[in-house]
N, C-alpha and C. Protein backbone atom coordinates (compact mmCIF):
# COMPACT_ATOMS: atom_id res chain seq x y z
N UNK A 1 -48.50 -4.67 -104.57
CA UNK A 1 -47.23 -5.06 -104.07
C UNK A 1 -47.27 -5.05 -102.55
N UNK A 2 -47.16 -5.96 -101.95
CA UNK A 2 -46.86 -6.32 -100.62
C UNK A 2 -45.60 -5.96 -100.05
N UNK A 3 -45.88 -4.89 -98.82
CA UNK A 3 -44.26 -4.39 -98.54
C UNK A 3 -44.39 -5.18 -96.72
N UNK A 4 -43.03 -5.87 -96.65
CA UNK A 4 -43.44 -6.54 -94.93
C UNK A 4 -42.06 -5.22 -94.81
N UNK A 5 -42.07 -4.56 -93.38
CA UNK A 5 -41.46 -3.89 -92.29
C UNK A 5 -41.19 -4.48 -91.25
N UNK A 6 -40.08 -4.64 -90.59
CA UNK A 6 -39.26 -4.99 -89.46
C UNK A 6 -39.77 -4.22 -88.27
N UNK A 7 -40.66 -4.84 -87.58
CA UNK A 7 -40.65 -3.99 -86.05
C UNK A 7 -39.85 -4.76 -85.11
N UNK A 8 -39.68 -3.56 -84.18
CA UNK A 8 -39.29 -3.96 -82.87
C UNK A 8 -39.74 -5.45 -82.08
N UNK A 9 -40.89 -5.15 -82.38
CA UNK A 9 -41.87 -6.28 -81.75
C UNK A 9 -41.46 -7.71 -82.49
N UNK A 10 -41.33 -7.88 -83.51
CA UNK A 10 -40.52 -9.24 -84.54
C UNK A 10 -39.37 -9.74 -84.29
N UNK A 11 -38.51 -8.35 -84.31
CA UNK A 11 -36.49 -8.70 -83.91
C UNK A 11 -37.17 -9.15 -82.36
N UNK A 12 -38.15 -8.66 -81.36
CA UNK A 12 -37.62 -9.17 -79.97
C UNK A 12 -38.26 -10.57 -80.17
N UNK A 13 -39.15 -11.16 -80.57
CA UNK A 13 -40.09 -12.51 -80.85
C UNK A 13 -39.11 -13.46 -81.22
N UNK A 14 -38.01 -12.95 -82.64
CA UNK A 14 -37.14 -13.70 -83.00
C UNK A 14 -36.09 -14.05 -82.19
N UNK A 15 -35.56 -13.14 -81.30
CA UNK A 15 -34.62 -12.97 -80.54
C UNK A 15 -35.00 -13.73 -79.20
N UNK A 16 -36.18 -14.19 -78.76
CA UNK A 16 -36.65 -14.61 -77.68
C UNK A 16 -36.67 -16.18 -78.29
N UNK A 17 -37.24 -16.34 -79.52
CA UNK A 17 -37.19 -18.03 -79.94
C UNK A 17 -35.63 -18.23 -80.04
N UNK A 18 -34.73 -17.91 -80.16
CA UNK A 18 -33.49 -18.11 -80.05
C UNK A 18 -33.01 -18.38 -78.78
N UNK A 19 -33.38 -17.65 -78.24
CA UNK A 19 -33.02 -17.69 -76.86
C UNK A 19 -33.36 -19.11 -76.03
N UNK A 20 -34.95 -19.57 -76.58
CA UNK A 20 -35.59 -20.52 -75.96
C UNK A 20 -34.88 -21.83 -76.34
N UNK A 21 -34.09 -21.61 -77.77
CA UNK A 21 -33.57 -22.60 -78.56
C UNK A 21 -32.39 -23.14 -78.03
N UNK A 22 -31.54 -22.53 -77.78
CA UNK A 22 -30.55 -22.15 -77.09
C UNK A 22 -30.64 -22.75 -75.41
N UNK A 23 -32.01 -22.23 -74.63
CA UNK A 23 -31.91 -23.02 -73.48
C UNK A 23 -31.99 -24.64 -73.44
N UNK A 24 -32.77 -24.74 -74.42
CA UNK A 24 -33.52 -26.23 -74.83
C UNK A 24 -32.09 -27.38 -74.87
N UNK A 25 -31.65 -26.54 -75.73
CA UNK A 25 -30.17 -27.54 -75.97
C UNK A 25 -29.32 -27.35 -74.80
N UNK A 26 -29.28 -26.81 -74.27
CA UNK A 26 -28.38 -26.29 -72.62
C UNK A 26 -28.86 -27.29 -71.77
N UNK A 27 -30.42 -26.83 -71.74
CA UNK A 27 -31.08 -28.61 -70.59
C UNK A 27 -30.69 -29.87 -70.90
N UNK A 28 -30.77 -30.24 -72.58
CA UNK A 28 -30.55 -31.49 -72.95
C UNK A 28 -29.20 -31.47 -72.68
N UNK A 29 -28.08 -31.26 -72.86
CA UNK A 29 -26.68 -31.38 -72.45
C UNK A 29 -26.64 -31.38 -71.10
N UNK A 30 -27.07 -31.15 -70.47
CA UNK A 30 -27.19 -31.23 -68.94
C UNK A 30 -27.37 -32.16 -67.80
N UNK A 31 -28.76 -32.84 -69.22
CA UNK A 31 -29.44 -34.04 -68.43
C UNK A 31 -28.60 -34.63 -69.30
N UNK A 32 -28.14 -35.41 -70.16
CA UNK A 32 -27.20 -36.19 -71.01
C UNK A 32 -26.37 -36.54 -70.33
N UNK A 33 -25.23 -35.49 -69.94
CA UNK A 33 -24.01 -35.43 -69.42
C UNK A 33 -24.54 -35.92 -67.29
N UNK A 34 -25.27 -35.33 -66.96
CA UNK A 34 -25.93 -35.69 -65.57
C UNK A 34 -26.02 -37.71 -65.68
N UNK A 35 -27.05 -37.99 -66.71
CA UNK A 35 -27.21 -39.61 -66.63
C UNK A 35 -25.63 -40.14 -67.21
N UNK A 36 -25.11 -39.77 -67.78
CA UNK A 36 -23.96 -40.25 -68.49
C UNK A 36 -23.26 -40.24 -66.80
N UNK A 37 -22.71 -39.37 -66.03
CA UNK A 37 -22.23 -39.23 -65.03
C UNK A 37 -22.66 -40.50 -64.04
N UNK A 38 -23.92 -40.21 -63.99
CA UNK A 38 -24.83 -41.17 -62.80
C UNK A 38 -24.63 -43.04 -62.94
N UNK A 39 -24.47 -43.34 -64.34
CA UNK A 39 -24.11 -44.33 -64.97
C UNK A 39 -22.61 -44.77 -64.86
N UNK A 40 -21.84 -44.11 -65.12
CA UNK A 40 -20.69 -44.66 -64.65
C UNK A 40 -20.32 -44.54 -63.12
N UNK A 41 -21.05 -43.57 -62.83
CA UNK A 41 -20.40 -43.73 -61.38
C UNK A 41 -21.16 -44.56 -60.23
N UNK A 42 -22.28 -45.85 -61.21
CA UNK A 42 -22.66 -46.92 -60.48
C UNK A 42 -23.81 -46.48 -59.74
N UNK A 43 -24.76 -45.15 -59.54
CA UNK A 43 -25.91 -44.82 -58.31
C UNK A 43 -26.77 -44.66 -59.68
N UNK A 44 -27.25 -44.93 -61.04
CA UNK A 44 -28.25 -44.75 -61.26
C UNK A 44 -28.66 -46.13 -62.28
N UNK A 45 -29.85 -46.56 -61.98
CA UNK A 45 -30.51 -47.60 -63.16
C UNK A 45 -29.54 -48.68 -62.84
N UNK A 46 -29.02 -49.09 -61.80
CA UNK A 46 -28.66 -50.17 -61.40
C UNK A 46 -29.10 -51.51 -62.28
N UNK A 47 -28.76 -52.90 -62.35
CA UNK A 47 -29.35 -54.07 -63.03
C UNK A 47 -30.01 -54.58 -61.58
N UNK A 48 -30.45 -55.37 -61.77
CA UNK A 48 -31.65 -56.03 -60.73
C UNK A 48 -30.94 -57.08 -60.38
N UNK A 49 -31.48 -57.44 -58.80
CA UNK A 49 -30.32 -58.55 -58.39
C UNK A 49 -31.21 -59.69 -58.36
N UNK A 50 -30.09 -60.54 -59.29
CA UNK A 50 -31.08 -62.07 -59.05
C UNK A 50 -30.35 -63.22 -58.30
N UNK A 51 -31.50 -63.48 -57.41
CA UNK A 51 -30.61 -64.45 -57.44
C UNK A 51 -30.62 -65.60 -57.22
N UNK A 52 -29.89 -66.81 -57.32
CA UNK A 52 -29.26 -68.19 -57.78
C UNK A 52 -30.54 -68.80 -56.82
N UNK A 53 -31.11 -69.66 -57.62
CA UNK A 53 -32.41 -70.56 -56.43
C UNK A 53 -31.06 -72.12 -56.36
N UNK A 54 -31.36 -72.19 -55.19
CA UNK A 54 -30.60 -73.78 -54.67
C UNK A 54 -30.98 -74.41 -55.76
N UNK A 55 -30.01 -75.69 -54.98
CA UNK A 55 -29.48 -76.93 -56.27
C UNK A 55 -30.86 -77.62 -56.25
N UNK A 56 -31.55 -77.53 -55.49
CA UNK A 56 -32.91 -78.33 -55.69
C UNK A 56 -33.61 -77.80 -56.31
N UNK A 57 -33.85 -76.34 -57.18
CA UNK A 57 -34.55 -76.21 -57.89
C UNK A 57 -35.56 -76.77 -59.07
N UNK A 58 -34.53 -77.55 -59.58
CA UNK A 58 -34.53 -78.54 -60.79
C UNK A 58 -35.69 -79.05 -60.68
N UNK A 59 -36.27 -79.86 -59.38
CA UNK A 59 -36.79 -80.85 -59.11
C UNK A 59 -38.67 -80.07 -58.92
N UNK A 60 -38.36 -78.91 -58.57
CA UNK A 60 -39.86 -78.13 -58.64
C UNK A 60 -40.63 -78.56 -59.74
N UNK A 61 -42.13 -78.57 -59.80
CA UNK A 61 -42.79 -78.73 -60.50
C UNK A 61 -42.78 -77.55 -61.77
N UNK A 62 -43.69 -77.93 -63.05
CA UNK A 62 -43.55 -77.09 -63.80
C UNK A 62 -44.12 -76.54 -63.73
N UNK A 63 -44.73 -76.11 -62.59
CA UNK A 63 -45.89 -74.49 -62.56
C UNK A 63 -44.94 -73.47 -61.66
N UNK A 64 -43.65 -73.89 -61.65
CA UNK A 64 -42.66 -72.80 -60.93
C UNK A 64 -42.98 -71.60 -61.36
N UNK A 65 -42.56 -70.23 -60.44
CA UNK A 65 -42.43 -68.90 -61.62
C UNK A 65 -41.08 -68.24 -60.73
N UNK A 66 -40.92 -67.59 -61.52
CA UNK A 66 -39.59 -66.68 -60.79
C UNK A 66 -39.15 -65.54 -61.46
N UNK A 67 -39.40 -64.47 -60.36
CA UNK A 67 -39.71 -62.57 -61.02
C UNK A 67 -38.37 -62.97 -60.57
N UNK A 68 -37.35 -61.73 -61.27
CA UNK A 68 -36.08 -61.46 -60.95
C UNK A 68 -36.00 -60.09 -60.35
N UNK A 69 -37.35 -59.28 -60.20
CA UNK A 69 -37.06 -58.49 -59.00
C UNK A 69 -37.70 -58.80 -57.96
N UNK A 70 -37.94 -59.89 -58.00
CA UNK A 70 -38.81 -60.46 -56.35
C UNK A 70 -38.34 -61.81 -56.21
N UNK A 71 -37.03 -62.04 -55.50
CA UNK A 71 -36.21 -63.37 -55.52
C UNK A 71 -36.81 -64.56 -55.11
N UNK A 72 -37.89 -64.10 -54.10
CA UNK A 72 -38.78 -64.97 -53.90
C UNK A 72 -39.25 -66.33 -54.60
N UNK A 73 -38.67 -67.59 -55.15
CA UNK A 73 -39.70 -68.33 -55.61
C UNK A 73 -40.81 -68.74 -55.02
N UNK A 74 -41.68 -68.75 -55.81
CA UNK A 74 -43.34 -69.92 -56.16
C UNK A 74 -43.17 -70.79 -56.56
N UNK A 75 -43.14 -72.09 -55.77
CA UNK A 75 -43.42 -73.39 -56.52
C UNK A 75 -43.98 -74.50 -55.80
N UNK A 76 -44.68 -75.63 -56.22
CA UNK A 76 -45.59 -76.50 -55.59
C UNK A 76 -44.23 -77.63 -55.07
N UNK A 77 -43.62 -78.02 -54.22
CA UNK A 77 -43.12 -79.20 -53.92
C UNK A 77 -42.91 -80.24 -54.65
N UNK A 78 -41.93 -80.82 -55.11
CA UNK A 78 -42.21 -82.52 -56.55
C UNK A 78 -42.43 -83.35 -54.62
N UNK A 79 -43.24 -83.12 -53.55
CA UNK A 79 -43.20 -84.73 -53.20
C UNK A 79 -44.72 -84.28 -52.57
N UNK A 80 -45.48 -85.09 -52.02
CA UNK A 80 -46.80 -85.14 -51.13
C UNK A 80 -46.64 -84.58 -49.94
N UNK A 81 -47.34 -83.74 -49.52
CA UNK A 81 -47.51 -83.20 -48.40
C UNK A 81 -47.92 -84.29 -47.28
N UNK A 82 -47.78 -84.38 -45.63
CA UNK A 82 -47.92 -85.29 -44.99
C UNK A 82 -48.59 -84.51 -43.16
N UNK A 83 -49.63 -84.92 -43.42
CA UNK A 83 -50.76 -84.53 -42.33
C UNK A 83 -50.83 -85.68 -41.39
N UNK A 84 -49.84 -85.20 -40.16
CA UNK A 84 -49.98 -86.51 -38.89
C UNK A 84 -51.82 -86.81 -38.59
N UNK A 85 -51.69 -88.15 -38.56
CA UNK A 85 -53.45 -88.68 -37.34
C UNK A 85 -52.80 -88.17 -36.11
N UNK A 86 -54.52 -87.79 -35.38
CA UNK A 86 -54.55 -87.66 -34.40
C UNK A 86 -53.59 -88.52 -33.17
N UNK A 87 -53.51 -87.77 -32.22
CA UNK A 87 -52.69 -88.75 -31.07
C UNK A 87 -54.00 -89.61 -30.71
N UNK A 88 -53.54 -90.71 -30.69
CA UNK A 88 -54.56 -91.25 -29.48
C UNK A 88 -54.97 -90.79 -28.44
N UNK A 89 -55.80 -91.18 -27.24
CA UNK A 89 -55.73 -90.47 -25.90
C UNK A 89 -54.94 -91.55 -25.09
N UNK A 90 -54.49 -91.01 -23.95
CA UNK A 90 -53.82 -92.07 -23.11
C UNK A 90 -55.03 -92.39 -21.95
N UNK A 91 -55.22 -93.21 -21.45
CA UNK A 91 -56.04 -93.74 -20.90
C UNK A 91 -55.03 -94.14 -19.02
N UNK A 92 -55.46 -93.35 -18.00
CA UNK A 92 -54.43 -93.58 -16.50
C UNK A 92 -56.01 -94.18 -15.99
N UNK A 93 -56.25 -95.54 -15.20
CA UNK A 93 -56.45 -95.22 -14.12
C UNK A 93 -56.92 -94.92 -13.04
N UNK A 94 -55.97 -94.70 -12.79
CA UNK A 94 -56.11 -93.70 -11.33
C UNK A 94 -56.71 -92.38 -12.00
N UNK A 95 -57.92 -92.30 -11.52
CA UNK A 95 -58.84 -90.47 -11.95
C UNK A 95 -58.75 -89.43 -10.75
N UNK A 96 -58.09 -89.96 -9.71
CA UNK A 96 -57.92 -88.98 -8.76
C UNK A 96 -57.48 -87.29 -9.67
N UNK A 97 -56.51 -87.57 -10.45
CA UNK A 97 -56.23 -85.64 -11.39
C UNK A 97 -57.44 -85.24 -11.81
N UNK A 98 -58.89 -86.16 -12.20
CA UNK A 98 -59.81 -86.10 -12.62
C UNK A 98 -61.01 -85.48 -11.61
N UNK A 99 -61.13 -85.42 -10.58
CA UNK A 99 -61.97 -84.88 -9.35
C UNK A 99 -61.62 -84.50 -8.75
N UNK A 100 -62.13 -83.70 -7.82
CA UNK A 100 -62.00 -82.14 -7.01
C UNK A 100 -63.34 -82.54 -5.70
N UNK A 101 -62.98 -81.91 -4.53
CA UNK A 101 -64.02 -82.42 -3.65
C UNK A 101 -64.01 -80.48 -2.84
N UNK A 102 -65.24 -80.10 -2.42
CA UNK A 102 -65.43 -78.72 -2.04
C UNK A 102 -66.44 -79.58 -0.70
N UNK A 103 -66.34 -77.98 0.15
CA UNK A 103 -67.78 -77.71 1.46
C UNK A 103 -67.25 -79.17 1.77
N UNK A 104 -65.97 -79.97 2.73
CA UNK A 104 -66.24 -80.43 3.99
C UNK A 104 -66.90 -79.93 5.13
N UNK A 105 -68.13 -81.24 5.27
CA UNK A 105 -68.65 -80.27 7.05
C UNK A 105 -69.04 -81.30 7.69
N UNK A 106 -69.73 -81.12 8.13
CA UNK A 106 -70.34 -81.91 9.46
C UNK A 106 -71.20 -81.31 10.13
N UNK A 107 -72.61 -81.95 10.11
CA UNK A 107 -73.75 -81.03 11.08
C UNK A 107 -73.92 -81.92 12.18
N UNK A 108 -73.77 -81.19 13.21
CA UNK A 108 -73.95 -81.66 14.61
C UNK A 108 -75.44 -82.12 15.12
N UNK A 109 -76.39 -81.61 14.34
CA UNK A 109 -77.81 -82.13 14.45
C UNK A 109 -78.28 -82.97 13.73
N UNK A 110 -77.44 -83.51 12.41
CA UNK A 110 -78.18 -84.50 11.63
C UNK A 110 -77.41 -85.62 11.93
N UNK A 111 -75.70 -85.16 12.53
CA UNK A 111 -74.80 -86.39 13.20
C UNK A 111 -74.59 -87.11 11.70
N UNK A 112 -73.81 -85.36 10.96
CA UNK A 112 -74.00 -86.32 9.35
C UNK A 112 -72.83 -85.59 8.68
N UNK A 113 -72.09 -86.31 8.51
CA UNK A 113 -70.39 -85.49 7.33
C UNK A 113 -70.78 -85.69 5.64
N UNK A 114 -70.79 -84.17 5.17
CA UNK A 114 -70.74 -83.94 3.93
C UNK A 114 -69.58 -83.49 3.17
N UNK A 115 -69.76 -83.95 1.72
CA UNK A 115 -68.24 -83.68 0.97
C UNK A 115 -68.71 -83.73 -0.15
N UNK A 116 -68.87 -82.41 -1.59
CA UNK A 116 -69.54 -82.59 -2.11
C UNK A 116 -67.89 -82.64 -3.54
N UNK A 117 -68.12 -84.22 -3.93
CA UNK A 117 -67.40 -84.06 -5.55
C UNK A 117 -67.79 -84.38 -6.64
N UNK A 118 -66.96 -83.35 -7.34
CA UNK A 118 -67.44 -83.34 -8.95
C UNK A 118 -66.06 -83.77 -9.59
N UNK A 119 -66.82 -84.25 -10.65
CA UNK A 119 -65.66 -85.55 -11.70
C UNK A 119 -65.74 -85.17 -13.13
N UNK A 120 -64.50 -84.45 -13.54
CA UNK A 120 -64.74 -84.09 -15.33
C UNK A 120 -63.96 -85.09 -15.61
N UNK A 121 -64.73 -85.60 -16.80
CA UNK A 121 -64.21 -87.26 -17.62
C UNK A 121 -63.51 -85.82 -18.77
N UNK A 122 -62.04 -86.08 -18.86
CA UNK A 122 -60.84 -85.12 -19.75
C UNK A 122 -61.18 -85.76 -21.49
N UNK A 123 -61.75 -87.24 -21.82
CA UNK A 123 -61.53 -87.71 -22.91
C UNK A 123 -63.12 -87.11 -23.79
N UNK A 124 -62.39 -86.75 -24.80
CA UNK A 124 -63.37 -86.75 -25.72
C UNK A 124 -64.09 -87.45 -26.63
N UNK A 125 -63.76 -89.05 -26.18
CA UNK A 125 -64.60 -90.21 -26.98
C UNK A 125 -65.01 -90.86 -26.22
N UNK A 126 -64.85 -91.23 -24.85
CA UNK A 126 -65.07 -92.25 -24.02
C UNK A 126 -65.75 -92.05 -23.13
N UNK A 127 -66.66 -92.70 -22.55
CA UNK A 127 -67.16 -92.90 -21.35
C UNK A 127 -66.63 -93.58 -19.98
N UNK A 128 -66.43 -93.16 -19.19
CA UNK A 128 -65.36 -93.55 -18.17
C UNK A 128 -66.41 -93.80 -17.05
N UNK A 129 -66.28 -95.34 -16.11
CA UNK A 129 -67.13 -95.23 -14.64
C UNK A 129 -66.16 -94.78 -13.68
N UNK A 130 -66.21 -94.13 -12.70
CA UNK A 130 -65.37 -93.61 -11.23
C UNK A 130 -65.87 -94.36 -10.25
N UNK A 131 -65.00 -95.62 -9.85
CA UNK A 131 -65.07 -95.92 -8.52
C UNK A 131 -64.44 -95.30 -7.40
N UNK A 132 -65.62 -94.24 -6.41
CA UNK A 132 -65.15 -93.35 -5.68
C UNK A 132 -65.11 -94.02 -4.06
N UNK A 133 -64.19 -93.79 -3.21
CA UNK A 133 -63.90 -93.29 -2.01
C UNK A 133 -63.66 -92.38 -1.49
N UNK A 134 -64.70 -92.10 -0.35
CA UNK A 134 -64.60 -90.75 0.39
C UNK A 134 -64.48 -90.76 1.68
N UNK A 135 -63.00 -90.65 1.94
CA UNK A 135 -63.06 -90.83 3.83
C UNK A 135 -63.19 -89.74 4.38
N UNK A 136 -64.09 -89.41 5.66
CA UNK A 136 -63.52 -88.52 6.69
C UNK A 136 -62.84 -89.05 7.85
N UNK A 137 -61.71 -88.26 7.69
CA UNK A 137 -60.24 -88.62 8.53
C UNK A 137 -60.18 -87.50 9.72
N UNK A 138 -59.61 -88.57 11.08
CA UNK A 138 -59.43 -88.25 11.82
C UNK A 138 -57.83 -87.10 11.90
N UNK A 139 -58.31 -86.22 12.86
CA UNK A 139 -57.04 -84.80 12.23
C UNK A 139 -57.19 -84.03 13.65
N UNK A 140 -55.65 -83.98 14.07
CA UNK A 140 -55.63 -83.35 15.32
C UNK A 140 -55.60 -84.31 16.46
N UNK A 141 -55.12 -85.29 16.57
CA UNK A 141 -53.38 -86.14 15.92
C UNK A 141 -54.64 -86.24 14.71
N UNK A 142 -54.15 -86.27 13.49
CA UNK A 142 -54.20 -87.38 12.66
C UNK A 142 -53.07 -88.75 12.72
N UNK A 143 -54.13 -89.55 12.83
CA UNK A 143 -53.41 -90.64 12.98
C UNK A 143 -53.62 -91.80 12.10
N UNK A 144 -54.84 -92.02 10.77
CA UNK A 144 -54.57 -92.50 9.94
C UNK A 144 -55.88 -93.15 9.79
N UNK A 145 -56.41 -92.72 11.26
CA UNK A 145 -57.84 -93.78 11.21
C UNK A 145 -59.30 -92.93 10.85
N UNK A 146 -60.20 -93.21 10.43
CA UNK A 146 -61.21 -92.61 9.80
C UNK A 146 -62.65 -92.67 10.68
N UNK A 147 -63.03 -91.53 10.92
CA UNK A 147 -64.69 -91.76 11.00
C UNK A 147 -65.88 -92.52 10.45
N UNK A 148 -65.69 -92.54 8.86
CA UNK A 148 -66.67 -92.80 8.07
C UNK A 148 -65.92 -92.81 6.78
N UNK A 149 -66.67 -93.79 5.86
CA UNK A 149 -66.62 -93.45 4.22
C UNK A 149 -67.78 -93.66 3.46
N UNK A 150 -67.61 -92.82 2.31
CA UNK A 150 -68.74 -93.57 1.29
C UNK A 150 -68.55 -93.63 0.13
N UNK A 151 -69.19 -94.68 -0.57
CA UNK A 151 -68.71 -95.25 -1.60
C UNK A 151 -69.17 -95.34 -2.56
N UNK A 152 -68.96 -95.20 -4.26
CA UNK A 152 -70.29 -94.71 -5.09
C UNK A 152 -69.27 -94.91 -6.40
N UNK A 153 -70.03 -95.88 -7.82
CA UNK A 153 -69.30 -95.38 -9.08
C UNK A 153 -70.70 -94.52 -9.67
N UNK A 154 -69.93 -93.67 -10.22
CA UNK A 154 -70.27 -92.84 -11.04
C UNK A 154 -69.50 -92.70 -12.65
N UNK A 155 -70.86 -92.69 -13.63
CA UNK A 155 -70.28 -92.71 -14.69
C UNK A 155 -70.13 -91.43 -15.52
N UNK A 156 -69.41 -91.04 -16.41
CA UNK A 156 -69.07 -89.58 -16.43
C UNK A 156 -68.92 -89.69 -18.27
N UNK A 157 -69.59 -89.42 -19.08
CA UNK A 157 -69.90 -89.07 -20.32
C UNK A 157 -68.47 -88.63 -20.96
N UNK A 158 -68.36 -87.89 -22.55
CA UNK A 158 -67.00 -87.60 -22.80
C UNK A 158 -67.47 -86.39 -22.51
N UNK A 159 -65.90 -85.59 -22.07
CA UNK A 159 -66.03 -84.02 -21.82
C UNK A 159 -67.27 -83.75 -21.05
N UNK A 160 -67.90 -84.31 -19.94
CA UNK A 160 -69.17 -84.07 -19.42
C UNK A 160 -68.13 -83.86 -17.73
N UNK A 161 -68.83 -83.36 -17.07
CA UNK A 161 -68.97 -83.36 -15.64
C UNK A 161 -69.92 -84.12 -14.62
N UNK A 162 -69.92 -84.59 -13.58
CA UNK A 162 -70.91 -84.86 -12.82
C UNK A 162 -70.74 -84.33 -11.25
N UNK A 163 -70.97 -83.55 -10.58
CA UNK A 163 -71.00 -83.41 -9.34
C UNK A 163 -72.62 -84.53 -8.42
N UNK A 164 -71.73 -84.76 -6.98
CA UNK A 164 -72.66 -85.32 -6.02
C UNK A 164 -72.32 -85.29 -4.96
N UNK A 165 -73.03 -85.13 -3.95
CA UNK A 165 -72.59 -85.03 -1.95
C UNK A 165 -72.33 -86.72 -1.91
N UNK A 166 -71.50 -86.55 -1.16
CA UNK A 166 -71.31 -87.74 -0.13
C UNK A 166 -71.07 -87.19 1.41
N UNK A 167 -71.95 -88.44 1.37
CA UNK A 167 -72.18 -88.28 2.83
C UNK A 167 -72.36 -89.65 3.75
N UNK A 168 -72.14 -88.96 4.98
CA UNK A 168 -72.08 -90.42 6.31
C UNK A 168 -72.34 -89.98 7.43
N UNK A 169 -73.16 -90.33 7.82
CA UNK A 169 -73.86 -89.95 9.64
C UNK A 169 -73.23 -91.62 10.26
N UNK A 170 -72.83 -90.54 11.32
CA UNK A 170 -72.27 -91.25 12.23
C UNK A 170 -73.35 -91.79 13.18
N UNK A 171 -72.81 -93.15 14.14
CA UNK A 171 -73.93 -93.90 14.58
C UNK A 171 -74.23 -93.50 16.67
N UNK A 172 -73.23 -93.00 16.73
CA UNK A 172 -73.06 -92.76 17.95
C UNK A 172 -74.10 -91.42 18.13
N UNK A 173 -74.99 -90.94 19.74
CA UNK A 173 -75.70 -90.23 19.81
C UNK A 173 -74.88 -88.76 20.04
N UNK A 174 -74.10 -89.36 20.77
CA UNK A 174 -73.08 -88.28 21.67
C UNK A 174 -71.56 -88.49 21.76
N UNK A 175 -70.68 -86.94 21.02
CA UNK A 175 -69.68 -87.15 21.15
C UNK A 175 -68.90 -85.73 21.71
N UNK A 176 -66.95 -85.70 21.53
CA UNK A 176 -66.79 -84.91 22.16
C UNK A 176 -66.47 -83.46 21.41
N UNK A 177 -65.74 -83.10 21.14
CA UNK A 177 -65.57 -81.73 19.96
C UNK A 177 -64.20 -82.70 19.47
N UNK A 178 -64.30 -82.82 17.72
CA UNK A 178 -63.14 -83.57 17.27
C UNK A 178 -62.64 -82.68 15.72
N UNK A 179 -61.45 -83.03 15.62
CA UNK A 179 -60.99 -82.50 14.05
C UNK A 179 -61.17 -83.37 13.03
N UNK A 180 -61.70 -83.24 11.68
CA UNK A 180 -61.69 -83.85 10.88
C UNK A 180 -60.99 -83.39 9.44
N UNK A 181 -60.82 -84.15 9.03
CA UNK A 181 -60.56 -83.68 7.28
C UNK A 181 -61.53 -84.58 5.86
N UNK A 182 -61.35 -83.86 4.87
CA UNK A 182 -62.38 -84.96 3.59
C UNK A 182 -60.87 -85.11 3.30
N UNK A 183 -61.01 -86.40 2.36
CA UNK A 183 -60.07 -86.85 1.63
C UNK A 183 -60.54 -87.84 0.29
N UNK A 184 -60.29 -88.04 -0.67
CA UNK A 184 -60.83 -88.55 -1.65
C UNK A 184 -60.09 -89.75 -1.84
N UNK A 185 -59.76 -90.63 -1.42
CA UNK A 185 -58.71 -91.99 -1.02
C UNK A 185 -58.85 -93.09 -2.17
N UNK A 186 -60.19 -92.85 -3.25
CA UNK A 186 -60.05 -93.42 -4.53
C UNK A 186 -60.42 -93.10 -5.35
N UNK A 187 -60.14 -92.95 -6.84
CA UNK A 187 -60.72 -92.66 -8.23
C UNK A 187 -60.24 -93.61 -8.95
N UNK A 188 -61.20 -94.57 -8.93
CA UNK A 188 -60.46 -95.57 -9.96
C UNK A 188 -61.18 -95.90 -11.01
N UNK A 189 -61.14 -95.17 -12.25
CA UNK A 189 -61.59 -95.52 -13.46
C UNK A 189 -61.40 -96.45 -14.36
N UNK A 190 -62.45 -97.02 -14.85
CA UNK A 190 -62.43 -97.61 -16.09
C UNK A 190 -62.98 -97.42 -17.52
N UNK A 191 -63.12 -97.69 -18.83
CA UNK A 191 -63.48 -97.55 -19.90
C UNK A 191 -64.90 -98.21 -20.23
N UNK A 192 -66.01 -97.65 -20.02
CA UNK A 192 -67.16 -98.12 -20.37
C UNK A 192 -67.50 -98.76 -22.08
């Protein structure tokens, strides 16, 4: 015959699962009544905002997609995309914006005026010739009249550069102390 006895140690085991039982259902009423609260009073589990794509939607292709938590649409255009041609180039001219002239001088022993310019052709398809003029001008009066010029086409590649001296010796043996200036008085290009 099997006799079971009541210890201390059993009533507190039993008395402690009760207890636990008891909290269990206390939490769940808690959190129940907490989301029940949170829900009506509009701050929890909100619905997702969607929203309305324009009246042109319709017309999107059928590989559209559209998340309703990312309002964002994806869709390919219903018309052809349109990629301008190139501009043409404009063609001036006058290339004077086109050359730059450095080191005006004049050596008193060779009885010789230097002016050294360089010519960037701006187009990137064309070959351009430079019909150049190079005066040295009288300065201090300047008065309009010139020492010397020289004269030279030069042809200038696309996007290429060319630098060259110009120069002019004067014919006289002996003179007095005078002012001068360079001046570049033509660039006149054409289309090779």
């Amino acid at each position: 015959m099997e006799q079971r006895t009541r210890t201390r140690m059993g009533t507190a085991a039993a008395g402690t699962a009760d207890r636990v039982r008891r909290g269990i259902r206390a939490g769940l009423a808690v959190g129940v009544a907490a989301i029940t609260l949170a829900t009506v009073g509009g701050c929890a589990f909100g619905r997702p905002k969607i929203t309305v794509p324009p009246p042109n939607w319709a017309t999107a292709s059928p590989s559209a997609s559209y998340d309703p938590y990312n309002p964002t649409p994806s869709y390919t255009p219903g018309y052809d995309s349109y990629s301008p041609s190139p501009t043409q180039e404009t063609y001036d001219p006058d290339g004077r914006s086109d050359v730059r002239g450095s080191g005006c001088d004049f050596s008193s022993s060779l009885r010789q005026f230097t002016y050294t310019v360089s010519i960037t052709n701006p187009s990137t398809t064309s070959s351009y010739s430079y019909d150049m003029r190079i005066d040295w001008m009288k300065d201090r009066p300047a008065d309009g009249s010139s020492y010397g010029q020289h004269q030279r086409s030069v042809v200038v590649a696309p996007g290429a550069t060319e630098t060259y001296t110009a120069k002019y010796t004067l014919n006289q043996s002996t003179w007095q102390a005078f002012w001068y200036t360079c001046q570049i008085t033509r660039a006149t290009k054409s289309k090779m």
